[in-house]
C-alpha atoms as a PDB file:
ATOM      1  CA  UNK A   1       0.000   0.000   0.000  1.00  0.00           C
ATOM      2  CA  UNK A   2       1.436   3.723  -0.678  1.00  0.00           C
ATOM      3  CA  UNK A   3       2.876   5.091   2.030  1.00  0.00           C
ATOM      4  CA  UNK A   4       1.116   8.297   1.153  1.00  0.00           C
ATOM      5  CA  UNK A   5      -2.229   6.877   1.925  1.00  0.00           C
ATOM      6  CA  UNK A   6      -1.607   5.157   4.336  1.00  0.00           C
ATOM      7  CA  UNK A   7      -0.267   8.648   6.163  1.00  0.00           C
ATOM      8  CA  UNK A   8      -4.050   9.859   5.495  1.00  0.00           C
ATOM      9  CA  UNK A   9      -5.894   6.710   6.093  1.00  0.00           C
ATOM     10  CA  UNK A  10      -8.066   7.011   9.917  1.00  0.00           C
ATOM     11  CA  UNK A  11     -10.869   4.921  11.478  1.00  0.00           C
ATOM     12  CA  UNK A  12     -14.005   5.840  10.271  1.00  0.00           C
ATOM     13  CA  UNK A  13     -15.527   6.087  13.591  1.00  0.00           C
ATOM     14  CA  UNK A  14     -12.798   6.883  16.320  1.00  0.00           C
ATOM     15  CA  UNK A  15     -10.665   8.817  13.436  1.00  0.00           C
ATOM     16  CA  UNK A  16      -7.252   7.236  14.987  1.00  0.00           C
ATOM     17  CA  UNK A  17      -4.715   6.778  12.392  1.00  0.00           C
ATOM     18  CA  UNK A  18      -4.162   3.133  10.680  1.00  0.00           C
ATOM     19  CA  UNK A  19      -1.138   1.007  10.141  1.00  0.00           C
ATOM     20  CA  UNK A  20      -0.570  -2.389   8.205  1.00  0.00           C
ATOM     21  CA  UNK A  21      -1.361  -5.386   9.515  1.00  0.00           C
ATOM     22  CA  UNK A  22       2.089  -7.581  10.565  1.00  0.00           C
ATOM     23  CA  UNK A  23       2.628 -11.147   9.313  1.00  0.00           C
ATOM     24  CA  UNK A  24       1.987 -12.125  13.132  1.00  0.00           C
ATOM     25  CA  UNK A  25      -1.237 -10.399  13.264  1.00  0.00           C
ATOM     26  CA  UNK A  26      -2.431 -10.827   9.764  1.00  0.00           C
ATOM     27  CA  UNK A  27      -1.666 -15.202  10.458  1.00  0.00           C
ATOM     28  CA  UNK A  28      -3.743 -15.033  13.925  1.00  0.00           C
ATOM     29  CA  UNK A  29      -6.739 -13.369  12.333  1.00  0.00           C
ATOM     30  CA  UNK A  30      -6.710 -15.799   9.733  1.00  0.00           C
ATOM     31  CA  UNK A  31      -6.560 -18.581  11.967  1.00  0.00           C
ATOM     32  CA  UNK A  32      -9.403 -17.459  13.274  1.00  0.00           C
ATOM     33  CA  UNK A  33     -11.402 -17.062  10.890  1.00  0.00           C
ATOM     34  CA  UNK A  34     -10.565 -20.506   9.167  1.00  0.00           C
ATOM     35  CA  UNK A  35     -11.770 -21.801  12.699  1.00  0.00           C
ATOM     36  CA  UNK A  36     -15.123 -19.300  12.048  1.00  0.00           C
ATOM     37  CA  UNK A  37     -14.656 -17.510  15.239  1.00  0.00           C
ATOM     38  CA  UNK A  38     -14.415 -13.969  13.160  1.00  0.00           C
ATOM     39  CA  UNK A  39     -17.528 -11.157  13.193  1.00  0.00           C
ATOM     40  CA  UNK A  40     -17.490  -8.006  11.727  1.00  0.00           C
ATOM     41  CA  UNK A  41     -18.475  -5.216  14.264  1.00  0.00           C
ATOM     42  CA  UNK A  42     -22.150  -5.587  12.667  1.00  0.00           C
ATOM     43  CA  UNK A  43     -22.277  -9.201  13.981  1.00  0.00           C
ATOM     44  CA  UNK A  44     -21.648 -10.844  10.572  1.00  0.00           C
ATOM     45  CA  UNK A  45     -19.119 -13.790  10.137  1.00  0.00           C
ATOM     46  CA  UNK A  46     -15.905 -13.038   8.265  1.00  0.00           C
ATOM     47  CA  UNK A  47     -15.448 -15.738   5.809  1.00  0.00           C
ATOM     48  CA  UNK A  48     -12.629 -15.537   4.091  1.00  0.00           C
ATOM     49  CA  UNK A  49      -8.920 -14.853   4.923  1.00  0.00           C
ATOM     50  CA  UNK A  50      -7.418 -11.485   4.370  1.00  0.00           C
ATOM     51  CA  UNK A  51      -4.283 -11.418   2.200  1.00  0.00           C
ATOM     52  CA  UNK A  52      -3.767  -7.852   3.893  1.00  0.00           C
ATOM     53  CA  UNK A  53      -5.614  -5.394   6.086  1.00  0.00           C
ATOM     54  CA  UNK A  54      -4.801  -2.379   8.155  1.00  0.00           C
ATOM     55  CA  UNK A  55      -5.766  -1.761  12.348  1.00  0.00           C
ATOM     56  CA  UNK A  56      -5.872   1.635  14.153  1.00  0.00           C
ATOM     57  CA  UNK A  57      -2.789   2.313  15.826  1.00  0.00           C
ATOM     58  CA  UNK A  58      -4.692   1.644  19.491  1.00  0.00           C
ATOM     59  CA  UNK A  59      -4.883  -2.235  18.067  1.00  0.00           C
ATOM     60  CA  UNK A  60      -8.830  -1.633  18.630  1.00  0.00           C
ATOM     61  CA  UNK A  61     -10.523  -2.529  15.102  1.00  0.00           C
ATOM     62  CA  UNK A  62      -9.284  -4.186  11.857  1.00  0.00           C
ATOM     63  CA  UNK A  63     -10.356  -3.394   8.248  1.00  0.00           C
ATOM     64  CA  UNK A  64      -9.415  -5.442   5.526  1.00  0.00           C
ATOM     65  CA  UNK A  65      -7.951  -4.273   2.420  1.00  0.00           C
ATOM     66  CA  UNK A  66      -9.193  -5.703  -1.296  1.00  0.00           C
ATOM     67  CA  UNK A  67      -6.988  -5.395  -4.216  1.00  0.00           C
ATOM     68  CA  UNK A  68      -5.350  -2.686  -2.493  1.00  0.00           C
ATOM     69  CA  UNK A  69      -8.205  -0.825  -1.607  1.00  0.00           C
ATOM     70  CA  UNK A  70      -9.370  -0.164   2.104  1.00  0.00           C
ATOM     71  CA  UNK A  71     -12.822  -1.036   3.218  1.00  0.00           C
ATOM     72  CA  UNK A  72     -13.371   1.196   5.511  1.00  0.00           C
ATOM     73  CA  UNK A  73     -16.733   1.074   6.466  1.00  0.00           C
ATOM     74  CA  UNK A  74     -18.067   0.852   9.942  1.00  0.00           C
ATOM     75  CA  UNK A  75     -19.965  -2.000   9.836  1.00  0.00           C
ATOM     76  CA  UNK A  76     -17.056  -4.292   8.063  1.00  0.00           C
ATOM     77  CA  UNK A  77     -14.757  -3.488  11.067  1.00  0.00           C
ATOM     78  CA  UNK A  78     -13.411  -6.530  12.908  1.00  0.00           C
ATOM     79  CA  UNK A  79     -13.370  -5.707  16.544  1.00  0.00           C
ATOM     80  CA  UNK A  80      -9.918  -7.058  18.543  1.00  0.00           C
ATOM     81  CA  UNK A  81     -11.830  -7.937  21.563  1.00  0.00           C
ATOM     82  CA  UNK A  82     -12.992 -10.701  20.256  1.00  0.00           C
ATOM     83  CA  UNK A  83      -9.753 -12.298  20.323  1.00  0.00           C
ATOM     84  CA  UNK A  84      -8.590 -13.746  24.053  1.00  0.00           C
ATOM     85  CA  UNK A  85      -4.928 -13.932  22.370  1.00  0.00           C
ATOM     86  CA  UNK A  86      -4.131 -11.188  19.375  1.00  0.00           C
ATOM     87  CA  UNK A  87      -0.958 -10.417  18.982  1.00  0.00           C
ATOM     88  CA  UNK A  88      -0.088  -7.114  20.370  1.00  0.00           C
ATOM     89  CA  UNK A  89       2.614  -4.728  18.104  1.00  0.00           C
ATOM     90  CA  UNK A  90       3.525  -1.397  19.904  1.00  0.00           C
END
């Protein structure tokens, strides 16, 4: 993803900034949803495994990126609560 985006690129809803996904994060969220333990904030199950996404800097919510294109919209956000053992970057 360009860097210059990414710079630009906030949460929809709490407007803190976004970074990429790491390899650690990005291979526990797919785990999870492989195991179907994955819902979107709107309470719909994630499905398929993201080949990249992007979480707000706090390590709150997740969106995942398509093609290189951001989805974010509220309601596709993928809550980090859910998970008892994410992976947390500082």
């Amino acid at each position: 993803m360009d860097k210059r985006l990414l710079d630009i690129l906030c949460c929809p809803v709490s407007k803190t900034p976004l970074r990429l996904l790491g390899r650690q994060e990005l291979d526990a969220l797919n785990a999870a949803i492989a195991r179907g333990e994955v819902l979107t904030v709107a309470g719909s199950r994630v499905e398929n495994a993201l080949a990249e996404g992007l979480i707000t800097v706090d390590g709150k919510v997740i969106y995942r990126v398509e093609d290189g294109i951001p989805v974010l919209l509220p309601e596709e956000g993928i809550g980090t609560v859910q998970f008892q053992d994410f992976p947390r970057v500082a």
